[in-house]
C-alpha atoms as a PDB file:
ATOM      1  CA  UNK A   1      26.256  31.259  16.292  1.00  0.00           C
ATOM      2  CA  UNK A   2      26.813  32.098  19.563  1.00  0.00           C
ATOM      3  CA  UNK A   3      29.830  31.726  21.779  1.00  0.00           C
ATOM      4  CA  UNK A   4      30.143  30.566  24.920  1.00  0.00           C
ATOM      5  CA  UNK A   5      29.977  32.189  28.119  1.00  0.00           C
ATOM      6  CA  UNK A   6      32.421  30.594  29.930  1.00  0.00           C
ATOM      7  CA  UNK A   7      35.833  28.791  28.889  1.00  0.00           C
ATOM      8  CA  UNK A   8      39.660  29.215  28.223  1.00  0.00           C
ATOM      9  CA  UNK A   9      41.679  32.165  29.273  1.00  0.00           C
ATOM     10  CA  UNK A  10      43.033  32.858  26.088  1.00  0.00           C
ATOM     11  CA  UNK A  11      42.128  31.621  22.439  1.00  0.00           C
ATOM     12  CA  UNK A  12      44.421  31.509  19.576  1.00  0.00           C
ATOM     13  CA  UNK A  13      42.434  31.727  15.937  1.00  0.00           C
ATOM     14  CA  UNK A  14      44.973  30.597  13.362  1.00  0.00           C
ATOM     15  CA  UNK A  15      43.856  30.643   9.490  1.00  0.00           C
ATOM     16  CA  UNK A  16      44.921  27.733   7.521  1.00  0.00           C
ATOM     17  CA  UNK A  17      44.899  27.414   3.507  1.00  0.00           C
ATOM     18  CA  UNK A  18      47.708  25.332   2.317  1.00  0.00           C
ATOM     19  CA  UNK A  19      49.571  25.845   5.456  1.00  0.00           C
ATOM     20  CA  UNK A  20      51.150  21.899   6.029  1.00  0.00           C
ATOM     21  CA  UNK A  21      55.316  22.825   5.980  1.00  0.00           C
ATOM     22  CA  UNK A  22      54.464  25.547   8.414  1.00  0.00           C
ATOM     23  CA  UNK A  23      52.125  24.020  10.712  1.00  0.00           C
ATOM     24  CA  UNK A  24      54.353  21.467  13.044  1.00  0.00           C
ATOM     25  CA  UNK A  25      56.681  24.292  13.958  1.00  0.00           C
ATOM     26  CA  UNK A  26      53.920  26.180  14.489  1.00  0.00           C
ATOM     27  CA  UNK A  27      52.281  24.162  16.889  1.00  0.00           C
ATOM     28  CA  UNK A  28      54.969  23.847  18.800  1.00  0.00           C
ATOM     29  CA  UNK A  29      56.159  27.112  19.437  1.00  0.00           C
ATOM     30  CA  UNK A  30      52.615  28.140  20.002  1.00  0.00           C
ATOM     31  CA  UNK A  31      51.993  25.250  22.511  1.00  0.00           C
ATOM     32  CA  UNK A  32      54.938  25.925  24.516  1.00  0.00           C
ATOM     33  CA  UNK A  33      54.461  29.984  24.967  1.00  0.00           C
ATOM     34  CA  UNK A  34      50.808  29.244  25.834  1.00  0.00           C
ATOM     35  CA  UNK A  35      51.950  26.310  27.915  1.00  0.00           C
ATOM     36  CA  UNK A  36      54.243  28.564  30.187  1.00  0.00           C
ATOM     37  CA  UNK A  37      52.142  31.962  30.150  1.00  0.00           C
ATOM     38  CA  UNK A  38      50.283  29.494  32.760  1.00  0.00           C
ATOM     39  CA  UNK A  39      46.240  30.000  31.610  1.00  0.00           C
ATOM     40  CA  UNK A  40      43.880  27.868  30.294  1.00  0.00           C
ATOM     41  CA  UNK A  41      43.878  28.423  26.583  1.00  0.00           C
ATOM     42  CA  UNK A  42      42.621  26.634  23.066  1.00  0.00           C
ATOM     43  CA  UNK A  43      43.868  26.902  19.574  1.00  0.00           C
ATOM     44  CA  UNK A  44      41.545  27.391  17.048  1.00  0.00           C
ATOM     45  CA  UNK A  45      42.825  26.091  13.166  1.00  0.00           C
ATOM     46  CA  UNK A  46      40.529  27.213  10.729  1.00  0.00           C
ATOM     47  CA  UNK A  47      40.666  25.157   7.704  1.00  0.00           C
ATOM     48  CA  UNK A  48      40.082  27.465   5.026  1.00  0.00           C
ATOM     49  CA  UNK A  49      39.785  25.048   2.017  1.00  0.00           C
ATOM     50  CA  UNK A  50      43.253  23.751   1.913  1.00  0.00           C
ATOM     51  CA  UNK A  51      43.993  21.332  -1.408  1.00  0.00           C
ATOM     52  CA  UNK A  52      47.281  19.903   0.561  1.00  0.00           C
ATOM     53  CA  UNK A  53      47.173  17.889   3.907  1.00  0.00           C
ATOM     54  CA  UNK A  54      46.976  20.911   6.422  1.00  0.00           C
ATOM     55  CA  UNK A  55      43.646  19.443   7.652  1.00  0.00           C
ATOM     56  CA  UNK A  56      44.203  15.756   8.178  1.00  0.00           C
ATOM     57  CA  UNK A  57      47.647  17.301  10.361  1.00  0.00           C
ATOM     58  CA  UNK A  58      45.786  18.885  12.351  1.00  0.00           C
ATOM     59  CA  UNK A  59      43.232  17.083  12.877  1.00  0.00           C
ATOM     60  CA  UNK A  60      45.015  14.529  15.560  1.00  0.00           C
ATOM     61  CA  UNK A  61      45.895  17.286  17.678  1.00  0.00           C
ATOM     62  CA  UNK A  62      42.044  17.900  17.361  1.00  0.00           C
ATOM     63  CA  UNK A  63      40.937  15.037  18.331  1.00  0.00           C
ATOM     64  CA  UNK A  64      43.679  13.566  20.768  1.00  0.00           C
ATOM     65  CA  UNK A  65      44.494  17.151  22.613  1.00  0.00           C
ATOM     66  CA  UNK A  66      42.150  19.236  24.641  1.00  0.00           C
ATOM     67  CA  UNK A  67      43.440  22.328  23.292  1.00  0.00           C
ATOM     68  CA  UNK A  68      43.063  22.295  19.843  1.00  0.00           C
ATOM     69  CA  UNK A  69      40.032  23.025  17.922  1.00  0.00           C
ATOM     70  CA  UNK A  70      39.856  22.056  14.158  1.00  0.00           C
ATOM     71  CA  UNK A  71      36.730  23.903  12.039  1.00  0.00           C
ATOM     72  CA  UNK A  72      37.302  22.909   8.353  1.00  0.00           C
ATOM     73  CA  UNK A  73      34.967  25.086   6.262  1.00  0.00           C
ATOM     74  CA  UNK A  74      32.996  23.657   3.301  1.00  0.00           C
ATOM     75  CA  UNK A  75      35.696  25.467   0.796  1.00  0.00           C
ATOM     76  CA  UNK A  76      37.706  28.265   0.936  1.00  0.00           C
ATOM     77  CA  UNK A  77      35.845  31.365   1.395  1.00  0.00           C
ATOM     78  CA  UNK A  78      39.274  33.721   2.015  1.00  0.00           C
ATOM     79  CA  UNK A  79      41.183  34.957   4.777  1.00  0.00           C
ATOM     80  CA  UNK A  80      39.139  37.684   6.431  1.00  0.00           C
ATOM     81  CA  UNK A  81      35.919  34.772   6.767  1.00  0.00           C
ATOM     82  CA  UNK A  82      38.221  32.339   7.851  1.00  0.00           C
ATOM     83  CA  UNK A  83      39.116  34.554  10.550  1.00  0.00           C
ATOM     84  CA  UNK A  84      35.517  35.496  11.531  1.00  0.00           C
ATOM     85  CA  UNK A  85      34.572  32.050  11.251  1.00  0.00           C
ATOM     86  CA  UNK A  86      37.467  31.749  13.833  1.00  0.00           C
ATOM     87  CA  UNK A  87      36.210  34.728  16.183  1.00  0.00           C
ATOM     88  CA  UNK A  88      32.549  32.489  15.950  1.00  0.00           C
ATOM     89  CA  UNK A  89      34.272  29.456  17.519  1.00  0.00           C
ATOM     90  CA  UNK A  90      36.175  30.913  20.014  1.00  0.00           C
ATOM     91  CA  UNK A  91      35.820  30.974  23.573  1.00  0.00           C
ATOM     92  CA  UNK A  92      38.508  32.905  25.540  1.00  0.00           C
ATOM     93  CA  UNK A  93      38.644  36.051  27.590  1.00  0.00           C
ATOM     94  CA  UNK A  94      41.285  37.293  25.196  1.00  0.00           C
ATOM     95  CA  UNK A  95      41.103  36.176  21.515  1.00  0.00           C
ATOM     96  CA  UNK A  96      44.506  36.241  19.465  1.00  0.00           C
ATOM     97  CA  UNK A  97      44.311  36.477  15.318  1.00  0.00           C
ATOM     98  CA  UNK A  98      47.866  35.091  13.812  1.00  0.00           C
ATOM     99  CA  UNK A  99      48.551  33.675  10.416  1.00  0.00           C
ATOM    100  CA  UNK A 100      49.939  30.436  10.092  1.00  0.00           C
ATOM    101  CA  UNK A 101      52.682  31.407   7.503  1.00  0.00           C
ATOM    102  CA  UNK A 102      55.131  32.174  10.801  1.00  0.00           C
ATOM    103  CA  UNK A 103      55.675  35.647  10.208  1.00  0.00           C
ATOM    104  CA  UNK A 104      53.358  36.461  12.828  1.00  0.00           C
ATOM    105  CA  UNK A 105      55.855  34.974  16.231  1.00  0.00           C
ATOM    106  CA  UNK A 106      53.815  33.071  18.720  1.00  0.00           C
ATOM    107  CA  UNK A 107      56.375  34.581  21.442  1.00  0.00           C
ATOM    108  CA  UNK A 108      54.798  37.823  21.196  1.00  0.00           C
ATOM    109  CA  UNK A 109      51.474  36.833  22.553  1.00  0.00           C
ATOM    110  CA  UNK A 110      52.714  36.882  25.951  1.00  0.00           C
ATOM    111  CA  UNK A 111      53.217  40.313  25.497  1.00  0.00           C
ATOM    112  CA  UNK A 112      50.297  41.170  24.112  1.00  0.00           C
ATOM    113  CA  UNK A 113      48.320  39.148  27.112  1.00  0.00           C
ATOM    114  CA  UNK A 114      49.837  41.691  29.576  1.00  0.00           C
ATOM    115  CA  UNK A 115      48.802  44.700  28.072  1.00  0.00           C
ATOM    116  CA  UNK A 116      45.773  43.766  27.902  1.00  0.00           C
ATOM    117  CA  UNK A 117      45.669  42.595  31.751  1.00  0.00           C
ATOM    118  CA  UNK A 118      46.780  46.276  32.099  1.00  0.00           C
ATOM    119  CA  UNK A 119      43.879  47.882  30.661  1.00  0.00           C
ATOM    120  CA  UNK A 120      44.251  47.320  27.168  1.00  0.00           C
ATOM    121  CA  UNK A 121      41.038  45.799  25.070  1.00  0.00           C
ATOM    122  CA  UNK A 122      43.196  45.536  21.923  1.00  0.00           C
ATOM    123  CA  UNK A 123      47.035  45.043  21.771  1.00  0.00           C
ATOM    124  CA  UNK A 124      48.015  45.080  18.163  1.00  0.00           C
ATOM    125  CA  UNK A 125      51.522  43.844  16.508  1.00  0.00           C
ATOM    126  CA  UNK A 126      53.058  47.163  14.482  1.00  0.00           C
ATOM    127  CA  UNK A 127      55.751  46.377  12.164  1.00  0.00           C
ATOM    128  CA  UNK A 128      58.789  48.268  12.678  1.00  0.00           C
ATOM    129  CA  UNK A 129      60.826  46.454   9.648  1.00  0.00           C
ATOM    130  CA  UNK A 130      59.761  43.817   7.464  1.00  0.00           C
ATOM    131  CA  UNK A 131      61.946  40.785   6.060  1.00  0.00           C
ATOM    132  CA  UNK A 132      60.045  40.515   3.137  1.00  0.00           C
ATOM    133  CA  UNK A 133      60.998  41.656  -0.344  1.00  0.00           C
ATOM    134  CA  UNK A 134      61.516  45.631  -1.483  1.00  0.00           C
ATOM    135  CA  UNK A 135      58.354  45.491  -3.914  1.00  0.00           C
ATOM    136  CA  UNK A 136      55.940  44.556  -1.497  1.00  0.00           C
ATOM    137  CA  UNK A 137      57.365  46.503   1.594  1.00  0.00           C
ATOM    138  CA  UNK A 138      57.192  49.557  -0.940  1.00  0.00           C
ATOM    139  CA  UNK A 139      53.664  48.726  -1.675  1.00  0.00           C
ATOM    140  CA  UNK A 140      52.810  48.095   2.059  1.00  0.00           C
ATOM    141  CA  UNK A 141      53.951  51.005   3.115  1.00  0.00           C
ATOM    142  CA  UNK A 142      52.249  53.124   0.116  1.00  0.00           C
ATOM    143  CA  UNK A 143      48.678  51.212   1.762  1.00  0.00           C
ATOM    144  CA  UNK A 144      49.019  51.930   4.971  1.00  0.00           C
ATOM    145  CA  UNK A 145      50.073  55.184   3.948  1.00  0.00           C
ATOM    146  CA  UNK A 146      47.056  55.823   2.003  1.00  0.00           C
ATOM    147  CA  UNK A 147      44.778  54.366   4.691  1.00  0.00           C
ATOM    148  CA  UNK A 148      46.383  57.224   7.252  1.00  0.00           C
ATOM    149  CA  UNK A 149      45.126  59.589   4.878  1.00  0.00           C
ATOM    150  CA  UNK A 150      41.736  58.278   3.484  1.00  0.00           C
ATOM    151  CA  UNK A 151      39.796  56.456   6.350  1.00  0.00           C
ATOM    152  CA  UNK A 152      37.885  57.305   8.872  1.00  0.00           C
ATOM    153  CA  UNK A 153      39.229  54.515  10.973  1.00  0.00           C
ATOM    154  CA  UNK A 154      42.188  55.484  14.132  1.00  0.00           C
ATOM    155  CA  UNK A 155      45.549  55.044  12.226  1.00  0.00           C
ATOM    156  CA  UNK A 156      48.102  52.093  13.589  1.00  0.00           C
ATOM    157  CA  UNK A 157      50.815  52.223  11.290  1.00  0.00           C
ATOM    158  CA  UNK A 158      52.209  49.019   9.712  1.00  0.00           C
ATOM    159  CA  UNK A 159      49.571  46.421  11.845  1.00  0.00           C
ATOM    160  CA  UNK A 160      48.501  43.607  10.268  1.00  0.00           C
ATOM    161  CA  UNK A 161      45.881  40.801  11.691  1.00  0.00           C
ATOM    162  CA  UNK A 162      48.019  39.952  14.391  1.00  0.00           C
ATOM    163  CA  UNK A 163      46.743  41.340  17.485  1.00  0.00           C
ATOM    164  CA  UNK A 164      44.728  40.765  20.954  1.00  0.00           C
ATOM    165  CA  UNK A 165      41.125  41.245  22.016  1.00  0.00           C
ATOM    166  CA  UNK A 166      39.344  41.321  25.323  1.00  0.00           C
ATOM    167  CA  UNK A 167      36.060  39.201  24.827  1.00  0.00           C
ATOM    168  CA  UNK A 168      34.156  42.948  24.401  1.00  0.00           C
ATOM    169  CA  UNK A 169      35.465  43.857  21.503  1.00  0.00           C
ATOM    170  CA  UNK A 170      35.417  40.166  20.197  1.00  0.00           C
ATOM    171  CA  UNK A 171      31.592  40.263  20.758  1.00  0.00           C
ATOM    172  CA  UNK A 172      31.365  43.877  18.965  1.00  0.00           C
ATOM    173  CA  UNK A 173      33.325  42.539  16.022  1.00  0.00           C
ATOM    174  CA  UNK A 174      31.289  39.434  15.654  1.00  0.00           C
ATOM    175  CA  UNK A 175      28.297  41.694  15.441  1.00  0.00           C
ATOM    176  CA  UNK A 176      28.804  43.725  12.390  1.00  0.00           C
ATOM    177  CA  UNK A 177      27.264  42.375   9.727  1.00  0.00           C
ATOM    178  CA  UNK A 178      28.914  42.854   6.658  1.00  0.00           C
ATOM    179  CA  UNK A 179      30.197  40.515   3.971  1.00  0.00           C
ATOM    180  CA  UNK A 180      33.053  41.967   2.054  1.00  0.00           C
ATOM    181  CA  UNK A 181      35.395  42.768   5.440  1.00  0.00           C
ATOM    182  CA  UNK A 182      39.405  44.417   6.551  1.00  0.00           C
ATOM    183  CA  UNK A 183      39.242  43.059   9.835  1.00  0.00           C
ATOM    184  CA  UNK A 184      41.965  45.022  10.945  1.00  0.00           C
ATOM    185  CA  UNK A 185      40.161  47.892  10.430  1.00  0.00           C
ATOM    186  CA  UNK A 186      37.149  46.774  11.952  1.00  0.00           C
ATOM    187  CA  UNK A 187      38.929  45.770  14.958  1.00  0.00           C
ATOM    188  CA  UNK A 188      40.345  49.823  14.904  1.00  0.00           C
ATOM    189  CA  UNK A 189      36.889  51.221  14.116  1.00  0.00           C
ATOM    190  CA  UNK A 190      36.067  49.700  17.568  1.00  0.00           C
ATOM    191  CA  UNK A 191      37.879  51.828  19.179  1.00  0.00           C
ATOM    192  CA  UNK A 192      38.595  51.696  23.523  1.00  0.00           C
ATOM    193  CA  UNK A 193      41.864  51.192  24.222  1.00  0.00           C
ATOM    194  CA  UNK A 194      44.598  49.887  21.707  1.00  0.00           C
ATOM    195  CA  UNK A 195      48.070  49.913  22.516  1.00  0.00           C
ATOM    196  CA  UNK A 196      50.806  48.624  19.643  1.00  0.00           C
ATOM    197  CA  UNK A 197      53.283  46.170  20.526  1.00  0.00           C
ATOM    198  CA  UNK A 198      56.404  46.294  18.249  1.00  0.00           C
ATOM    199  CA  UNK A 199      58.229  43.795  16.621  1.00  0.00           C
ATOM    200  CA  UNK A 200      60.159  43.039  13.401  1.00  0.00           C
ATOM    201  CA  UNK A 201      57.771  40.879  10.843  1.00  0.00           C
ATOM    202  CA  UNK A 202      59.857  37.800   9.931  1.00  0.00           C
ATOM    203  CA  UNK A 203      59.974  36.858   5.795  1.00  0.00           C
ATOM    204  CA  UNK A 204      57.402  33.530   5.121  1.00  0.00           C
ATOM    205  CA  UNK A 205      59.219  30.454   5.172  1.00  0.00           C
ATOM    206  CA  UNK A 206      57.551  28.731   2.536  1.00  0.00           C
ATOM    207  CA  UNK A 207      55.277  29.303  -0.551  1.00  0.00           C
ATOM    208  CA  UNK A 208      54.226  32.744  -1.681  1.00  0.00           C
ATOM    209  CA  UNK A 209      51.419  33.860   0.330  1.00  0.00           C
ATOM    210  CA  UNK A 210      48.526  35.823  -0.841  1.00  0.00           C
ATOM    211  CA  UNK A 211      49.389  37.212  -4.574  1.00  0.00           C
ATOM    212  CA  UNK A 212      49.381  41.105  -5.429  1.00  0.00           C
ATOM    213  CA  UNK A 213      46.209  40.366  -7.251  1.00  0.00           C
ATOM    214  CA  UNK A 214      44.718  39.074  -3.930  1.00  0.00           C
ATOM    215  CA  UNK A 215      46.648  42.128  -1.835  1.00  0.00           C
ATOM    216  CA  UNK A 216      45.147  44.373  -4.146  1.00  0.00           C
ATOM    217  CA  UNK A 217      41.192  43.052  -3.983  1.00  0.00           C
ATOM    218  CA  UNK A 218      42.221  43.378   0.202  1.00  0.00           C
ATOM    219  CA  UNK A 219      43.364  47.347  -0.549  1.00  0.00           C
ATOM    220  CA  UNK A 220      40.743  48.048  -2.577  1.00  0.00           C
ATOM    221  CA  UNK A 221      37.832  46.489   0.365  1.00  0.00           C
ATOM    222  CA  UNK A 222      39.832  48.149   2.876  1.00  0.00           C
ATOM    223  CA  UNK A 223      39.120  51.810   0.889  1.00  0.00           C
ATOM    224  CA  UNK A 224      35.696  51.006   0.033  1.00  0.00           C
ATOM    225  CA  UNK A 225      35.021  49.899   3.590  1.00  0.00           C
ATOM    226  CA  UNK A 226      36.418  52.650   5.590  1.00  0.00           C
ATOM    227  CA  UNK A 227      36.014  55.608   3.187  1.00  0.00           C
ATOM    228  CA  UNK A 228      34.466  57.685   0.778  1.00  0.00           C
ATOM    229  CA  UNK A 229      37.219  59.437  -0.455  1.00  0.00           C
ATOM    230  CA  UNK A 230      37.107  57.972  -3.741  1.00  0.00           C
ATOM    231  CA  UNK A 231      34.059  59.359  -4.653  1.00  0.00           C
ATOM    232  CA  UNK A 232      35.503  62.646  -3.904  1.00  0.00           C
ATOM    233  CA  UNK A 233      38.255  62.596  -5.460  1.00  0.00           C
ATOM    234  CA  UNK A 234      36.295  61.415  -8.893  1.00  0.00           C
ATOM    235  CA  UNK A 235      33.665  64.090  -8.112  1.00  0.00           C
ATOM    236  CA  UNK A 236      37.494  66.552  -8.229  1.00  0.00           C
ATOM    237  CA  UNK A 237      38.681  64.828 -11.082  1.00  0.00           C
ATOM    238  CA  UNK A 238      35.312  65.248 -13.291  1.00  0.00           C
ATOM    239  CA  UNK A 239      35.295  68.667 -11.894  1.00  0.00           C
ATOM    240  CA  UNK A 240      38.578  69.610 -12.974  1.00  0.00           C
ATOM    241  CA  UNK A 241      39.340  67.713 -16.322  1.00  0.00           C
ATOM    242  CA  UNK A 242      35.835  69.623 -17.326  1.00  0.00           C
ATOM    243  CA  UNK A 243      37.592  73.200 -16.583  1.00  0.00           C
ATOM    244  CA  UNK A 244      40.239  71.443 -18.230  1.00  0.00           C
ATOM    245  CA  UNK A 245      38.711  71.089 -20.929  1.00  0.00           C
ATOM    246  CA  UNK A 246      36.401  74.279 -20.758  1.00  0.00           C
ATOM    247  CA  UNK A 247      39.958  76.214 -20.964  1.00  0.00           C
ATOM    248  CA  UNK A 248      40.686  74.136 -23.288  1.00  0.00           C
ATOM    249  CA  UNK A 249      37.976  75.220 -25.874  1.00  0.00           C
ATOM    250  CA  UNK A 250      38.366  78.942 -24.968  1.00  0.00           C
ATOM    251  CA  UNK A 251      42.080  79.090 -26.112  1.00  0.00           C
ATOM    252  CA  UNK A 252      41.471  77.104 -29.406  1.00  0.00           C
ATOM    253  CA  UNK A 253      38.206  79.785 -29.718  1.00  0.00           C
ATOM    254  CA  UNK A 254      40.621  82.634 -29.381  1.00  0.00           C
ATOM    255  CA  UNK A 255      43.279  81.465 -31.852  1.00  0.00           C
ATOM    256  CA  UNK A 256      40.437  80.024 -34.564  1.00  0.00           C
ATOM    257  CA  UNK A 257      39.150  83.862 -34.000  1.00  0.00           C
ATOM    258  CA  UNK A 258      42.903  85.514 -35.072  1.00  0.00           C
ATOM    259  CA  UNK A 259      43.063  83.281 -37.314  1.00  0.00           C
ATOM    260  CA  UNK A 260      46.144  81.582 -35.401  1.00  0.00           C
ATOM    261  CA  UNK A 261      44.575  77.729 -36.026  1.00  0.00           C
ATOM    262  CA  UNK A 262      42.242  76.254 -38.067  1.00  0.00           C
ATOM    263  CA  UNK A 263      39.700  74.034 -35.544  1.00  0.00           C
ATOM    264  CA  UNK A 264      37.522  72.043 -37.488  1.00  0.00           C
ATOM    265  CA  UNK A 265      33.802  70.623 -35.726  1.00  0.00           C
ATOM    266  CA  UNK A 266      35.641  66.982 -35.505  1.00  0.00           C
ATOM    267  CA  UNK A 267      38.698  68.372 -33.552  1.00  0.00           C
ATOM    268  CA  UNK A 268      35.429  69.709 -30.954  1.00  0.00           C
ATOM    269  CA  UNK A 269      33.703  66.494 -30.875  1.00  0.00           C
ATOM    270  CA  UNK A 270      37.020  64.669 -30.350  1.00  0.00           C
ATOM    271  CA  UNK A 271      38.006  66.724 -27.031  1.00  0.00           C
ATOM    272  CA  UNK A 272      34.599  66.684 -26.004  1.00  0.00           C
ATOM    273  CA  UNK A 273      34.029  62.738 -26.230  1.00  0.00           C
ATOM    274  CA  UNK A 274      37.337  61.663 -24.875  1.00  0.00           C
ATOM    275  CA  UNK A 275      36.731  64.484 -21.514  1.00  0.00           C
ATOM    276  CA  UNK A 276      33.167  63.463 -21.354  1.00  0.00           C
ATOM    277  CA  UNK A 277      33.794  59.759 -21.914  1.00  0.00           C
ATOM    278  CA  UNK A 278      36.872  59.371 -19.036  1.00  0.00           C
ATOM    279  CA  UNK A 279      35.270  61.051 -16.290  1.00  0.00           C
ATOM    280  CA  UNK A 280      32.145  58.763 -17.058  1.00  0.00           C
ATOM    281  CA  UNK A 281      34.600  55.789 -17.504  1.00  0.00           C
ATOM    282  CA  UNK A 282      35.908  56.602 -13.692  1.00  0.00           C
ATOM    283  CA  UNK A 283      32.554  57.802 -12.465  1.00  0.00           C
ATOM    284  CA  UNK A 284      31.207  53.956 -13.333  1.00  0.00           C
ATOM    285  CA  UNK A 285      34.259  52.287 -11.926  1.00  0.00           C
ATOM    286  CA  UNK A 286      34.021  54.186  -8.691  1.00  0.00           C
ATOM    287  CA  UNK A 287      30.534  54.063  -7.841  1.00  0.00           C
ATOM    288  CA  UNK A 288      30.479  50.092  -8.946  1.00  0.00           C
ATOM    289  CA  UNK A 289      32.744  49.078  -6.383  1.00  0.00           C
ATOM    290  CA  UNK A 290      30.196  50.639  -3.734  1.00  0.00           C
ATOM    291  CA  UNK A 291      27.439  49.161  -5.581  1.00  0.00           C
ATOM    292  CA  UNK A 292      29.143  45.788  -5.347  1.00  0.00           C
ATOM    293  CA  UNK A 293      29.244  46.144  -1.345  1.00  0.00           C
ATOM    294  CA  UNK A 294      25.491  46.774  -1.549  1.00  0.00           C
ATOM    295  CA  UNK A 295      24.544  43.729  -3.735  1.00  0.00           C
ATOM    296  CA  UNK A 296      26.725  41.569  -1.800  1.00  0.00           C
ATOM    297  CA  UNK A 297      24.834  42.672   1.298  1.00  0.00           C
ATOM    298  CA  UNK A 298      21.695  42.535  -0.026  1.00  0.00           C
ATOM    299  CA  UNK A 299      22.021  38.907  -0.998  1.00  0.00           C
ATOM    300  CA  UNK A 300      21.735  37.937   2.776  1.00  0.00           C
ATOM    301  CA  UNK A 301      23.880  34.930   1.759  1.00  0.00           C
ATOM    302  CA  UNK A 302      25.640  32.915   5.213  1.00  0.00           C
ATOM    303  CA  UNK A 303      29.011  34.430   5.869  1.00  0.00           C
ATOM    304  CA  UNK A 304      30.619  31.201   5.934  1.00  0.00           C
ATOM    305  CA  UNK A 305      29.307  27.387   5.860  1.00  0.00           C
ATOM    306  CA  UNK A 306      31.347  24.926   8.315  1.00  0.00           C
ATOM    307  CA  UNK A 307      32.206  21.310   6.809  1.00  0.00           C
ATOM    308  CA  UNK A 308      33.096  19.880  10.092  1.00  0.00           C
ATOM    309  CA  UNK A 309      34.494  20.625  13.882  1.00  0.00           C
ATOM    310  CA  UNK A 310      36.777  18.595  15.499  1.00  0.00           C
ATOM    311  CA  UNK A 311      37.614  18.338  19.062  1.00  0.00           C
ATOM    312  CA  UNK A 312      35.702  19.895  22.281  1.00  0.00           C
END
């Protein structure tokens, strides 16, 4: 698909999947910041699937309002395509990526839209506190943590999806080609200039948001997307539970030798199976999920399909 060379200011993608107690006040606040930044701008819903009515609420803005773009896709395919689908559709200078959930504050964009006018190609929301509860700020912050240290993507602290992007980097993003995406890490792998823009993240208002299940499946394409340090550290661990082991044997050779213990051939086969078997066991696991990237890529299957767009 290709975008359009010419149109609003500013674009707004916004991610919907069972969004509809969130979406009025939503819409409001977002119409009136864009309203009073003073630039032509659309909103782009993307309907990723939803089973309630987010769709059919938004779809009389869609239709009645010149600024709102509906694209309902044929059924959910998750929050990262939703958002490229999202980046596909939009027009603006400057592109904007926000949940719907309200966490993300539609106030901040004005921010963001003059940093960018200042040089910026990126202006990305950090977190500097989080309303949210203690388990999953821990395991945020063990993630982003972890990211710091593992990939080979420019570190931004606590940033989520919610950030800014001059039409360059927009274009860039649209063409990588992979299937199983972080777009937030994309976006960093870019690179020119990024600049944060701080703000507290605000607790959801309703419903429970992605599950750790589905935050874990994110952490775990986020690591296999942006780094290879897995494989390292299982070639380490295979490395060292063999000297491990290897010591291991020694000792229990010296003391059958004094006649300290009495090792029988089972007791051998049983150490040797279970090292053997684990380092396999985490050998298979690791190189699967990179194996899994590959197929997925090599099926050549359309990111996304769209149902219907409404509006424009």
């Amino acid at each position: 698909m290709t975008a359009a060379t010419s149109g609003p200011r500013l674009s707004v993608v916004v991610p919907v999947h069972d969004e509809e107690r969130d979406l009025e006040e939503l819409h409001t606040r977002l119409t009136e910041q864009l309203g009073a930044l003073g630039h032509p701008y659309e909103i782009v819903y993307v309907d990723d699937g939803s089973s309630d009515g987010s769709a059919a609420l938004i779809e009389p803005w869609a239709r009645t309002g010149e600024h709102v773009v509906l694209v309902r896709l044929s059924r959910n395919f998750g929050m990262e395509i939703a958002m490229s689908a999202g980046l596909d559709h939009a027009r603006g200078d400057y592109v904007v990526l926000m949940h719907a959930d309200l966490q993300d504050p539609p106030e901040l964009i004005g921010e963001m839209l003059a940093a960018a006018e200042a040089g910026a190609d990126v202006a990305y929301a950090r977190r500097i506190g989080r309303d949210e509860p203690r388990v999953k700020r821990a395991l945020a912050t063990a993630f982003y943590g972890l990211m710091h240290r593992l990939a080979r993507v420019p570190y931004q602290g606590q940033a989520g999806d919610f950030r800014l992007m001059s039409r360059r980097v927009v274009e860039t993003v649209r063409q990588m080609p992979e299937r199983r995406r972080f777009l937030r890490g994309m976006v960093a792998w870019v690179g020119y200039e990024q600049v944060p823009v701080e703000y507290r993240r605000a607790g959801r208002a309703h419903g429970r948001g992605a599950s750790y299940p589905d935050l874990f499946r994110l952490a775990l394409e986020a690591f296999t997307s942006f780094s290879d340090v897995p494989l390292t550290l299982l070639a380490l661990a295979g490395f060292t539970l063999a000297a491990a082991c290897l010591v291991a044997a020694l000792v229990l050779l010296v003391l059958a030798a004094l006649g300290s213990v009495a090792v029988g051939l089972g007791l051998w086969t049983l150490i040797a199976v279970l090292v053997i078997g684990g380092v396999q066991l985490l050998g298979l696991g690791a190189m699967g999920r990179y194996l899994a990237r590959v197929h997925a890529e090599a099926l050549d299957r359309p990111l996304y399909l769209v149902d219907e767009v409404v509006g424009r």
